[in-house]
PDB file of N, CA and C in Angstrom:
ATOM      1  N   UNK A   1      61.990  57.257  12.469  1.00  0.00           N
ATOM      2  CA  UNK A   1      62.977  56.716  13.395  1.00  0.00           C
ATOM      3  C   UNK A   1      62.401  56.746  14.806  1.00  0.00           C
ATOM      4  N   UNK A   2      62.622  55.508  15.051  1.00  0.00           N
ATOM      5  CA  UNK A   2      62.304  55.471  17.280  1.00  0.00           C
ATOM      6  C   UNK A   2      63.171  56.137  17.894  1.00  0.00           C
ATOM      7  N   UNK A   3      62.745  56.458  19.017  1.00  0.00           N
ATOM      8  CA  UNK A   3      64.349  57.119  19.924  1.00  0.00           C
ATOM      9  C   UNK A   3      65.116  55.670  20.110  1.00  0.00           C
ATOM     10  N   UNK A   4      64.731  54.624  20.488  1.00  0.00           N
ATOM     11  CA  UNK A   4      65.848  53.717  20.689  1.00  0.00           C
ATOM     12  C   UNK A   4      66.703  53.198  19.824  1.00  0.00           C
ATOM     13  N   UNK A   5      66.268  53.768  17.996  1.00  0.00           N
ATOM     14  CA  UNK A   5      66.723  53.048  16.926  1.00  0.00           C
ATOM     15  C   UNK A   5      68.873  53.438  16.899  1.00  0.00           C
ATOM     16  N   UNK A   6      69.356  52.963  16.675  1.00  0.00           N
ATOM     17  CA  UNK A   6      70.978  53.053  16.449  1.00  0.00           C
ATOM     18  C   UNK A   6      71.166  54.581  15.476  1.00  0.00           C
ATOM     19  N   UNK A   7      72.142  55.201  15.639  1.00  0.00           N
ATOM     20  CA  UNK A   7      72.375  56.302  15.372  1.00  0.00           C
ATOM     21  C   UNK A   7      72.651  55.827  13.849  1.00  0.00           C
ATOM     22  N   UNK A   8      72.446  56.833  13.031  1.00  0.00           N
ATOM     23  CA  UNK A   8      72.549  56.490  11.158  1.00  0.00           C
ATOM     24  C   UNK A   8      74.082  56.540  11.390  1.00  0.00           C
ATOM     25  N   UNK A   9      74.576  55.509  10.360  1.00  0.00           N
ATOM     26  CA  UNK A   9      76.135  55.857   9.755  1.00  0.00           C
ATOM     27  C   UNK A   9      76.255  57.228   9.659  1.00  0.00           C
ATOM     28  N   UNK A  10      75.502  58.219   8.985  1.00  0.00           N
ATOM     29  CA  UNK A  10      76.243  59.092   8.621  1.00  0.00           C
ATOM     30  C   UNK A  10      75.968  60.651   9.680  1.00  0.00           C
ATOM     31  N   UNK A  11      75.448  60.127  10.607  1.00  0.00           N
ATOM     32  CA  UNK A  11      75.168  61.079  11.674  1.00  0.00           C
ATOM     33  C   UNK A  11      76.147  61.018  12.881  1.00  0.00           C
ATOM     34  N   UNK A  12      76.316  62.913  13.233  1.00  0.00           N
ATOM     35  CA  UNK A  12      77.313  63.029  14.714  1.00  0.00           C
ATOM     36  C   UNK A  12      76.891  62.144  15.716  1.00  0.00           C
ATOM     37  N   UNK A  13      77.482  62.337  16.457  1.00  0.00           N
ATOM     38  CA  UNK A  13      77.362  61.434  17.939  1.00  0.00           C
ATOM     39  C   UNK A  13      76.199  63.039  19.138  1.00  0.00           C
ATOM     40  N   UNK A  14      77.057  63.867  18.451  1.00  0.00           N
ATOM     41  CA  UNK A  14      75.716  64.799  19.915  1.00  0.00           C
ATOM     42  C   UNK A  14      76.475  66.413  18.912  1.00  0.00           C
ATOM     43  N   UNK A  15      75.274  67.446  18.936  1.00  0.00           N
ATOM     44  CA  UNK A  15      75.678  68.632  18.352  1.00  0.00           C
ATOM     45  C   UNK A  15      76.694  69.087  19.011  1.00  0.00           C
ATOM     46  N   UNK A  16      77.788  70.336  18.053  1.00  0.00           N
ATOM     47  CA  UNK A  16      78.926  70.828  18.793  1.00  0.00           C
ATOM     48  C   UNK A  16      78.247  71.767  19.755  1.00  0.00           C
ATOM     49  N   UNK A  17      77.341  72.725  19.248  1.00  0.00           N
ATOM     50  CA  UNK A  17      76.727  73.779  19.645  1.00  0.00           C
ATOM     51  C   UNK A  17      75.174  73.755  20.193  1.00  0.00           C
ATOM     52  N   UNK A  18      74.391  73.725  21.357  1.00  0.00           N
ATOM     53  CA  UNK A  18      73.143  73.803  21.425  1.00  0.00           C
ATOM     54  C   UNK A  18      72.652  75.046  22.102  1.00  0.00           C
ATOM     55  N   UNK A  19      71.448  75.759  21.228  1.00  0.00           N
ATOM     56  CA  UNK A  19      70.885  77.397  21.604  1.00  0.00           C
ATOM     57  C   UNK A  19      69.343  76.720  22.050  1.00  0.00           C
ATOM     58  N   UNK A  20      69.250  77.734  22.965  1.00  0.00           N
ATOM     59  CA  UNK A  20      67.187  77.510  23.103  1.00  0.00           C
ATOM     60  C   UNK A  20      67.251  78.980  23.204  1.00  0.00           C
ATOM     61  N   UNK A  21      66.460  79.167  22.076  1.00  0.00           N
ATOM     62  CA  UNK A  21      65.708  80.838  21.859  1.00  0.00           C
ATOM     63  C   UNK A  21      64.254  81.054  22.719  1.00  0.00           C
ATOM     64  N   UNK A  22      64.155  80.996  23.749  1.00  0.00           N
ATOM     65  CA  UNK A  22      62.407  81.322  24.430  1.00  0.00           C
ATOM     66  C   UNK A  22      61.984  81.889  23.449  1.00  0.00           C
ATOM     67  N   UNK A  23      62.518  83.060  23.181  1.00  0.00           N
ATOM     68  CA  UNK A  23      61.346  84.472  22.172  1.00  0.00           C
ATOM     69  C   UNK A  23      60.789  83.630  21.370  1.00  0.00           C
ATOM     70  N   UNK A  24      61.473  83.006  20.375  1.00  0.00           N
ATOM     71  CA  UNK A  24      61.262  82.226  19.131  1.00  0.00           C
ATOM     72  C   UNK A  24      60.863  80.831  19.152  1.00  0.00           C
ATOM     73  N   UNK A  25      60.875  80.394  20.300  1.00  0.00           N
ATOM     74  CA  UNK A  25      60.268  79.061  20.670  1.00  0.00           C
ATOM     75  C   UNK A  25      60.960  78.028  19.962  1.00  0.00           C
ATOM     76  N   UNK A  26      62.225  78.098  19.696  1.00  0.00           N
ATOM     77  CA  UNK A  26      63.273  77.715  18.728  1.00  0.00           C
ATOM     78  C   UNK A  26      64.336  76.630  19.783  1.00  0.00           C
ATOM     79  N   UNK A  27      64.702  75.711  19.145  1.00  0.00           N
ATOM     80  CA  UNK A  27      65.947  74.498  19.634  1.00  0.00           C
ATOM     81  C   UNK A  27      67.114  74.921  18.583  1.00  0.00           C
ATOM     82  N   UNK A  28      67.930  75.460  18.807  1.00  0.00           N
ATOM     83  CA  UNK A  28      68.994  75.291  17.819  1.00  0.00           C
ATOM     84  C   UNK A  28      69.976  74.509  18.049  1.00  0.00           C
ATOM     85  N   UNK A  29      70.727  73.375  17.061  1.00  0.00           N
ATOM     86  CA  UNK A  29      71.407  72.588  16.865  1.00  0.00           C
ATOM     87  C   UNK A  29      72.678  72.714  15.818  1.00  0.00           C
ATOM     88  N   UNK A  30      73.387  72.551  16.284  1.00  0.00           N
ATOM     89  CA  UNK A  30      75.143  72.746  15.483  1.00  0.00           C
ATOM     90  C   UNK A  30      75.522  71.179  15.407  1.00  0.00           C
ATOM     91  N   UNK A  31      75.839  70.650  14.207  1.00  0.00           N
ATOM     92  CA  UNK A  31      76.232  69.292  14.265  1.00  0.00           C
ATOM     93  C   UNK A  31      77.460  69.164  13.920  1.00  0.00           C
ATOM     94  N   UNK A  32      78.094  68.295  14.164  1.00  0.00           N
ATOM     95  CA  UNK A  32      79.483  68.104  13.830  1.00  0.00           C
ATOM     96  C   UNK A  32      79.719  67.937  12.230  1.00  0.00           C
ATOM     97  N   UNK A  33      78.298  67.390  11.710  1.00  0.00           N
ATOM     98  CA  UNK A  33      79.348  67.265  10.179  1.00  0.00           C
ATOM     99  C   UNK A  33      78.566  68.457   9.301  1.00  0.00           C
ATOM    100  N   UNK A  34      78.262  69.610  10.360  1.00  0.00           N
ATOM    101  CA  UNK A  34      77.952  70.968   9.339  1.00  0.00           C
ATOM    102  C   UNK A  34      76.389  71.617   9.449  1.00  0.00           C
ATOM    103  N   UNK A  35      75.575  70.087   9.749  1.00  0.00           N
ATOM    104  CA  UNK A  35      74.376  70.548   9.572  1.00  0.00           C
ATOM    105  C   UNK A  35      73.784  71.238  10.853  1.00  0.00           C
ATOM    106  N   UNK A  36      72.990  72.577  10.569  1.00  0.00           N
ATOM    107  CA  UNK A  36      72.252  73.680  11.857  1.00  0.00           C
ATOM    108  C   UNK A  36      70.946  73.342  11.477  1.00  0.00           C
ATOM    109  N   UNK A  37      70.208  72.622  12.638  1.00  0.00           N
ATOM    110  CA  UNK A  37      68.935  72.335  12.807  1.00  0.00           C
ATOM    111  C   UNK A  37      68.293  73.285  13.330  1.00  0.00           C
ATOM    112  N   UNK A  38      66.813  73.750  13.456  1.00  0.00           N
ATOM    113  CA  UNK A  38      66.038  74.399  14.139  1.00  0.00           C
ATOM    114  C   UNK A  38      64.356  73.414  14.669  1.00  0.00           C
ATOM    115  N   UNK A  39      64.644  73.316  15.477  1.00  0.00           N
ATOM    116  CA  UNK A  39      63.321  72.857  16.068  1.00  0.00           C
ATOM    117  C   UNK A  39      62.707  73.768  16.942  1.00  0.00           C
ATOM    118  N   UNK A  40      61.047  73.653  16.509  1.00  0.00           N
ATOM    119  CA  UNK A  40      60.252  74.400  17.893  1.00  0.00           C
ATOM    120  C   UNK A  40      60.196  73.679  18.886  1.00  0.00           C
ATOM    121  N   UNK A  41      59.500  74.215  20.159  1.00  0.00           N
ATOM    122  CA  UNK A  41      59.372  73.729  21.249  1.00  0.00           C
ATOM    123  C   UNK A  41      57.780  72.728  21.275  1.00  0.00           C
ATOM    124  N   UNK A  42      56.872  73.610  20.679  1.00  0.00           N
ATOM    125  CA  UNK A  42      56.071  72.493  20.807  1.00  0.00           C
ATOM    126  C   UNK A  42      56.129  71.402  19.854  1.00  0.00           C
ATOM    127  N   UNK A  43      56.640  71.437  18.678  1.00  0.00           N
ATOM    128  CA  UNK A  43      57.127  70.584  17.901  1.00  0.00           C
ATOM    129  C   UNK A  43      57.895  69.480  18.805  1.00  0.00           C
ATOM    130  N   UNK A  44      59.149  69.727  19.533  1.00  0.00           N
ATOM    131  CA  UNK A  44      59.622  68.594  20.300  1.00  0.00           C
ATOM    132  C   UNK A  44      58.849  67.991  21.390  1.00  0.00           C
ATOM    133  N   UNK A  45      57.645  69.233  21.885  1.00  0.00           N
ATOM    134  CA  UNK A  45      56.909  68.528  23.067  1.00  0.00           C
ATOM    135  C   UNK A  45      56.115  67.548  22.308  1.00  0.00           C
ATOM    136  N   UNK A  46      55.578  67.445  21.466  1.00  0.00           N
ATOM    137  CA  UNK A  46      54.386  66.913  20.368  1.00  0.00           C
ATOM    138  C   UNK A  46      55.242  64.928  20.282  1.00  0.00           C
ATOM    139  N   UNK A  47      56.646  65.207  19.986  1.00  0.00           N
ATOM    140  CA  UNK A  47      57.259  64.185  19.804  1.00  0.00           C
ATOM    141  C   UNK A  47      58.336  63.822  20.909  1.00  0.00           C
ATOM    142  N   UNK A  48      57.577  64.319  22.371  1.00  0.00           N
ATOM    143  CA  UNK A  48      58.290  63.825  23.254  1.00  0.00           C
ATOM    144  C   UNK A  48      58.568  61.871  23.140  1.00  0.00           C
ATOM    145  N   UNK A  49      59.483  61.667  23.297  1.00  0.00           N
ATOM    146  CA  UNK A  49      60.114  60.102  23.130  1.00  0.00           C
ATOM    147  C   UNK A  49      59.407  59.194  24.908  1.00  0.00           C
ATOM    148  N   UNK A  50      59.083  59.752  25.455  1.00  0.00           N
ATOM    149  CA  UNK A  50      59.708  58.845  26.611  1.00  0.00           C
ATOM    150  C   UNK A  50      58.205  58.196  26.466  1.00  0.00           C
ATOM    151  N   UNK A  51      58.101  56.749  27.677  1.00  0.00           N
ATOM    152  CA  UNK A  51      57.091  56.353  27.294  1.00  0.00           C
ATOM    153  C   UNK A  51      55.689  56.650  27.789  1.00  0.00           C
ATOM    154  N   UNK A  52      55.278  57.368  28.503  1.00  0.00           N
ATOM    155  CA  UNK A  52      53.879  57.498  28.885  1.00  0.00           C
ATOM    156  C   UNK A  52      53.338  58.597  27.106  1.00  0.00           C
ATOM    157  N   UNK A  53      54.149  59.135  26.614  1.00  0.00           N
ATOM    158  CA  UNK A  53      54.151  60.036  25.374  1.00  0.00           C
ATOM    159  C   UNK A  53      53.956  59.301  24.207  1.00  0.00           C
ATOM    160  N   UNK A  54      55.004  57.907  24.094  1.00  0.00           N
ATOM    161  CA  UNK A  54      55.086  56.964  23.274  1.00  0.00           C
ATOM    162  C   UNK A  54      53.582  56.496  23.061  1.00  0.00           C
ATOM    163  N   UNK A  55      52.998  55.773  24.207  1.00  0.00           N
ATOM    164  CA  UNK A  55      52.213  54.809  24.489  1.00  0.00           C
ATOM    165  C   UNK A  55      50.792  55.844  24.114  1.00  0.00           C
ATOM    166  N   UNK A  56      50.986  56.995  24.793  1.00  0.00           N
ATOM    167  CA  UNK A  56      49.563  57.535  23.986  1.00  0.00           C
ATOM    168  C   UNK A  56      49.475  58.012  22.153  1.00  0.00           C
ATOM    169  N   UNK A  57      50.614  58.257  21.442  1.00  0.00           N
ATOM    170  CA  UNK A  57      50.438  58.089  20.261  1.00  0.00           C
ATOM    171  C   UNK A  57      50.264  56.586  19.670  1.00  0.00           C
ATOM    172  N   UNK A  58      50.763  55.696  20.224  1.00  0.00           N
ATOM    173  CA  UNK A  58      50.120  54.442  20.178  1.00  0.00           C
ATOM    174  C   UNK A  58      48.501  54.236  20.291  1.00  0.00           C
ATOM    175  N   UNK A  59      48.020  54.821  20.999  1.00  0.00           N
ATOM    176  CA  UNK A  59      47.207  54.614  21.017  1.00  0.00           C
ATOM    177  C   UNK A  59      46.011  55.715  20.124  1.00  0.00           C
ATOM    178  N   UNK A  60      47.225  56.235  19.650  1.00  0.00           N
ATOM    179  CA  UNK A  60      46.507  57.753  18.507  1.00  0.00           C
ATOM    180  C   UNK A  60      45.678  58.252  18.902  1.00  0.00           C
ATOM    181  N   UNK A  61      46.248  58.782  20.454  1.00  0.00           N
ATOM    182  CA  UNK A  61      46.093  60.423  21.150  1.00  0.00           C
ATOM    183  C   UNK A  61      46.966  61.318  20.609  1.00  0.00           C
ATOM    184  N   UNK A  62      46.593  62.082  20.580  1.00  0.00           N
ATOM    185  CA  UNK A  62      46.982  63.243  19.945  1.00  0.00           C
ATOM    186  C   UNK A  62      47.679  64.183  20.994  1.00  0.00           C
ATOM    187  N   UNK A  63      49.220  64.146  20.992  1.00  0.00           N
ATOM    188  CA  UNK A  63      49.506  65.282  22.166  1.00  0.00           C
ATOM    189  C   UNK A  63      49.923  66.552  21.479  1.00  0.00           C
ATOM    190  N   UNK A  64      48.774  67.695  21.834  1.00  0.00           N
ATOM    191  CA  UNK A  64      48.961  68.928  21.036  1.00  0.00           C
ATOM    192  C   UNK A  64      49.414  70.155  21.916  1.00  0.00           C
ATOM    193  N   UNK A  65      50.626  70.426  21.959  1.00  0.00           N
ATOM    194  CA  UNK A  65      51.309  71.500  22.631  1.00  0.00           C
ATOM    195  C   UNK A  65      50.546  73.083  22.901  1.00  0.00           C
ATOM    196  N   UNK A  66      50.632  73.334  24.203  1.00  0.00           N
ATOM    197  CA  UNK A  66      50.027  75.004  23.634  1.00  0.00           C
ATOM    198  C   UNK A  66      51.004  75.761  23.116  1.00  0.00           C
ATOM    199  N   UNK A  67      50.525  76.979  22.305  1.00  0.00           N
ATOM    200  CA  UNK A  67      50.891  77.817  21.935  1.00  0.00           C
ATOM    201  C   UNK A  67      52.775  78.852  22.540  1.00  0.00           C
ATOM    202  N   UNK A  68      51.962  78.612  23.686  1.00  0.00           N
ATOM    203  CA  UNK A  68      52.756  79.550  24.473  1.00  0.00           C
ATOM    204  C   UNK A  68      53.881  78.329  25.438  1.00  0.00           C
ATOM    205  N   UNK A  69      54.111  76.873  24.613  1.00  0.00           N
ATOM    206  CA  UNK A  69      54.768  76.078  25.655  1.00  0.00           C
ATOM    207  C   UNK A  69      56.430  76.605  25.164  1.00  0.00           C
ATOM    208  N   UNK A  70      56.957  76.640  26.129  1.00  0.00           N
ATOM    209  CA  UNK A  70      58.618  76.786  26.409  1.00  0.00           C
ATOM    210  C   UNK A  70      59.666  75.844  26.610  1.00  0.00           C
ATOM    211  N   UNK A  71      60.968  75.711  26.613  1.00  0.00           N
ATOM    212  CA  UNK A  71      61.642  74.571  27.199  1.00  0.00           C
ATOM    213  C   UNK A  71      62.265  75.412  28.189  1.00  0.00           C
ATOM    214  N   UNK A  72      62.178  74.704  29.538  1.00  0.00           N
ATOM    215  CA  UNK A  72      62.242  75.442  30.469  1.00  0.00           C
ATOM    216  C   UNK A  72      63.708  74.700  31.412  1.00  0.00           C
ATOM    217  N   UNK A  73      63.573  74.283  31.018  1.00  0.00           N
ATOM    218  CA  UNK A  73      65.563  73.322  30.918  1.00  0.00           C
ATOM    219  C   UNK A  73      65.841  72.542  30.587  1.00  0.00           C
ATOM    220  N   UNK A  74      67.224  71.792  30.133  1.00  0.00           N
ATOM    221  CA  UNK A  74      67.699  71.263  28.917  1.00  0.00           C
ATOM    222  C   UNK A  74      69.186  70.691  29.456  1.00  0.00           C
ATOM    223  N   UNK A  75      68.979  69.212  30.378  1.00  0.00           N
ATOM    224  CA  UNK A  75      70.291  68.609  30.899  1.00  0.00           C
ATOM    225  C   UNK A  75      71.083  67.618  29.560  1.00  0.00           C
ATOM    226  N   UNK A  76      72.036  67.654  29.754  1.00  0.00           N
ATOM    227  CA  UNK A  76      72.899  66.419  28.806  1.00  0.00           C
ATOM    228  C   UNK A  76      72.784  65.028  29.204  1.00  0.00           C
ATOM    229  N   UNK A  77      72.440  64.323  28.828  1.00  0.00           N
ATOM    230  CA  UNK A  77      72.637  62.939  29.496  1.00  0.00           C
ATOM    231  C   UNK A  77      73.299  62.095  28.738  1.00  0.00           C
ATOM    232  N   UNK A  78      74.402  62.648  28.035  1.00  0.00           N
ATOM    233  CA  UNK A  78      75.409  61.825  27.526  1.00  0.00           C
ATOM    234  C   UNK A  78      74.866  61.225  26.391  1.00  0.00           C
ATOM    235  N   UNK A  79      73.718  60.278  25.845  1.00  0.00           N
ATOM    236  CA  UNK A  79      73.292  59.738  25.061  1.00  0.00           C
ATOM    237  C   UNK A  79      72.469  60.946  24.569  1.00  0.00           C
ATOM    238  N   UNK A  80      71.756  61.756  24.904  1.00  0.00           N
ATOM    239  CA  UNK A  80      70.642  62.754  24.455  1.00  0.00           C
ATOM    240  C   UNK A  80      70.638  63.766  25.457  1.00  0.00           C
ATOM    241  N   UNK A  81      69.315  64.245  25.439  1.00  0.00           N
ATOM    242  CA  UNK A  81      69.540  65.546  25.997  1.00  0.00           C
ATOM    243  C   UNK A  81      68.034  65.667  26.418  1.00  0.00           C
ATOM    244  N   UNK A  82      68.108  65.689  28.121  1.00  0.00           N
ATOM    245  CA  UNK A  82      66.603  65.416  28.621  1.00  0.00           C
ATOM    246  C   UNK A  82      66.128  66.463  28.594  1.00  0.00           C
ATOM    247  N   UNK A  83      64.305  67.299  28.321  1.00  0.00           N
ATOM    248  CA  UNK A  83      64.201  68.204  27.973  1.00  0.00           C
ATOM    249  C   UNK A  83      63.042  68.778  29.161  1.00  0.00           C
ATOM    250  N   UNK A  84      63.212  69.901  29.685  1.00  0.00           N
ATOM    251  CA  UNK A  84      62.117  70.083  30.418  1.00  0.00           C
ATOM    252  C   UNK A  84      60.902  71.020  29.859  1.00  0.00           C
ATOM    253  N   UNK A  85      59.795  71.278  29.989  1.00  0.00           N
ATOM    254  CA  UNK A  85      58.852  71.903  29.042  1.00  0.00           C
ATOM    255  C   UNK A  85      58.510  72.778  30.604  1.00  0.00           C
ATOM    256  N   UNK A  86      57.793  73.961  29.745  1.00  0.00           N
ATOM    257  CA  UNK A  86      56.628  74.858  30.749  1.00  0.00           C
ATOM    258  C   UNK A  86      55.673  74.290  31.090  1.00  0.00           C
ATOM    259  N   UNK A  87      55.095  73.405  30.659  1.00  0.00           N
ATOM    260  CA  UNK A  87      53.903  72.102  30.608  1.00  0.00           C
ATOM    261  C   UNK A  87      53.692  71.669  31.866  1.00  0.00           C
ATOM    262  N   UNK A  88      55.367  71.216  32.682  1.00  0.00           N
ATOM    263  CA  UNK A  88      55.728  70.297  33.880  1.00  0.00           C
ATOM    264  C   UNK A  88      56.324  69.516  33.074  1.00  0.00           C
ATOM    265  N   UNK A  89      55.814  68.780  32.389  1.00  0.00           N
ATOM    266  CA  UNK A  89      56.519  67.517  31.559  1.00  0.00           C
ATOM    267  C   UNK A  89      57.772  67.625  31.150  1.00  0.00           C
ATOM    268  N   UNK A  90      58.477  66.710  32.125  1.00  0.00           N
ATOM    269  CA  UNK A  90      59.872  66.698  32.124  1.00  0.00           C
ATOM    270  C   UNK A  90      60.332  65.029  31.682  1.00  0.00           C
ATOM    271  N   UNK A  91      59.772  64.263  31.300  1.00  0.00           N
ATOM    272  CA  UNK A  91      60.663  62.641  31.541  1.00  0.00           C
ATOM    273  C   UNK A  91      61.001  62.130  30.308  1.00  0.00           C
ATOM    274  N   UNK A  92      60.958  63.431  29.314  1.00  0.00           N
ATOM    275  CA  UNK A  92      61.698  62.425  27.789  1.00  0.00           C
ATOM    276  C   UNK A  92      63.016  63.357  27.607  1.00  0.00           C
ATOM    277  N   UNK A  93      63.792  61.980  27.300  1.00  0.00           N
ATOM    278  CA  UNK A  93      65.398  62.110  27.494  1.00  0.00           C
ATOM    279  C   UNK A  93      65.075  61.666  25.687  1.00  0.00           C
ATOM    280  N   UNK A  94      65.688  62.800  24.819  1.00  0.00           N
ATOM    281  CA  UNK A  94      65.596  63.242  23.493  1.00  0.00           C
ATOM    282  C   UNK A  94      67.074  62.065  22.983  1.00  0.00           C
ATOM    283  N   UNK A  95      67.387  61.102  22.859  1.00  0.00           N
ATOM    284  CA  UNK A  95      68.168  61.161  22.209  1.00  0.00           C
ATOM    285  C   UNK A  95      69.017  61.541  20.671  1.00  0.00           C
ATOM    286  N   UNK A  96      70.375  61.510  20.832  1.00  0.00           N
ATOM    287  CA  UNK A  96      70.605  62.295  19.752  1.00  0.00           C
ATOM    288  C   UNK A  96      70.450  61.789  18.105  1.00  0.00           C
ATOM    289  N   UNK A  97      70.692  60.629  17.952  1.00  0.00           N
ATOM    290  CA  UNK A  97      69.984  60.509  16.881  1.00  0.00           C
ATOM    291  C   UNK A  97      68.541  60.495  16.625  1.00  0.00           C
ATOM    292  N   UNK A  98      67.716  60.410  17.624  1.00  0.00           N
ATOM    293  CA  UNK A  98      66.526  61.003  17.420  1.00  0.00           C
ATOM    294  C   UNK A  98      65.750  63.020  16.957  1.00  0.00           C
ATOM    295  N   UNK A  99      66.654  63.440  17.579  1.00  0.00           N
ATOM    296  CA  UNK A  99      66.729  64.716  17.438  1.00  0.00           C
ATOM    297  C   UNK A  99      67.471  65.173  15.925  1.00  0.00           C
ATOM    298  N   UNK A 100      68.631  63.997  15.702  1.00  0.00           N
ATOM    299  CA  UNK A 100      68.964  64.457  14.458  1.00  0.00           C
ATOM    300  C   UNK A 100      68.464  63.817  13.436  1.00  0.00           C
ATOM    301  N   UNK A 101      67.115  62.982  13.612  1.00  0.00           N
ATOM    302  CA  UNK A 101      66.031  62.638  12.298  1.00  0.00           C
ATOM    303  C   UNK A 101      64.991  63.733  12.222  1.00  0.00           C
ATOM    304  N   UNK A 102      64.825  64.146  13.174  1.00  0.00           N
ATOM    305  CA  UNK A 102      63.361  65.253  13.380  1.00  0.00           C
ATOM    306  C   UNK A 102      63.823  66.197  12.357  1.00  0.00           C
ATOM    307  N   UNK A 103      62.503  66.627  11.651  1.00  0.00           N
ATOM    308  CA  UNK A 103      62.632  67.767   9.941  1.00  0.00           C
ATOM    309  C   UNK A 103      62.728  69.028  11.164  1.00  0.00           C
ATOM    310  N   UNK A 104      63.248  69.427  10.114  1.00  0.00           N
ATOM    311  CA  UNK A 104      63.824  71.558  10.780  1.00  0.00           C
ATOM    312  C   UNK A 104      62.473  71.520  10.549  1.00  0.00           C
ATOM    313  N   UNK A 105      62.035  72.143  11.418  1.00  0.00           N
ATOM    314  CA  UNK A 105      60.948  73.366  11.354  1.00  0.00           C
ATOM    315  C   UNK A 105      61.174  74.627  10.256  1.00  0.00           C
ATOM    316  N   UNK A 106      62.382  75.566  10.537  1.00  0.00           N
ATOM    317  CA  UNK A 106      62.236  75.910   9.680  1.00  0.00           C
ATOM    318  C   UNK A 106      62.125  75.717   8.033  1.00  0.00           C
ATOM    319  N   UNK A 107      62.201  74.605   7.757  1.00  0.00           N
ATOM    320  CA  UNK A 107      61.724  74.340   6.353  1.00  0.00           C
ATOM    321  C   UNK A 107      60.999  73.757   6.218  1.00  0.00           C
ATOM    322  N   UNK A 108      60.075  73.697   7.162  1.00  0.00           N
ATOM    323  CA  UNK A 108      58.703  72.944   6.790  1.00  0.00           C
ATOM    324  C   UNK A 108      58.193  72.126   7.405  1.00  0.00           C
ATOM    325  N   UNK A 109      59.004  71.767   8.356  1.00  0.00           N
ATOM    326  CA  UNK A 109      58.837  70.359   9.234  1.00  0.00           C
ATOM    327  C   UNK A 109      57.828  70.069   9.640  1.00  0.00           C
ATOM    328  N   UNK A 110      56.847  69.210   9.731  1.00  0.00           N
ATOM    329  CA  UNK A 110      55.619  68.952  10.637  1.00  0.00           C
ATOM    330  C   UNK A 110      55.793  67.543  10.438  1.00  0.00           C
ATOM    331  N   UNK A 111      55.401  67.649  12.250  1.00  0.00           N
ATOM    332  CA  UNK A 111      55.258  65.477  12.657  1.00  0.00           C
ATOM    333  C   UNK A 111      53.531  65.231  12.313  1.00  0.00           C
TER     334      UNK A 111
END
């Protein structure tokens, strides 16, 4: 799924509940119809949406997060949820059906 693609029929509009664990490098997600997501942080930096991020996996650069990257704030923007990293890299606005295609990490997820 693109970030610009239309939200699935059978997906919420935006989670009830959102956690960022630093320790655990963890996104937690509460959805309206039940489902609790877990995403890492460099996992979401890896699949930042916006386009200077877009355009270099286009071009199959490889953006590989460090170890130690954080989300270092996390605004609503009504459609998604813009994400700021320890990186600096702040300009991808996550939308929510994009966030709610991304695999949990904890079960295995890799982009």
């Amino acid at each position: 799924m693109q970030p610009d693609d239309k939200l699935p029929d059978n997906a919420p509009h935006k989670p009830q509940h959102i956690s960022v664990n630093v320790q655990q490098q963890t996104l937690h997600l509460h959805w309206p119809d039940g489902r609790q997501q877990t995403l890492s942080h460099p996992q979401l930096r890896e699949q930042c949406p916006c386009g200077f991020c877009r355009a270099r996996r286009l071009r199959q650069q490889v953006i590989k997060a460090a170890d130690s990257l954080v989300i270092s704030a996390m605004f609503d923007q009504g459609y998604g949820a813009q994400i700021c990293f320890s990186d600096g890299h702040e300009q991808g606005i996550f939308p929510w059906a994009y966030l709610y295609e991304l695999p949990d990490f904890e079960q295995g997820g890799s982009l």
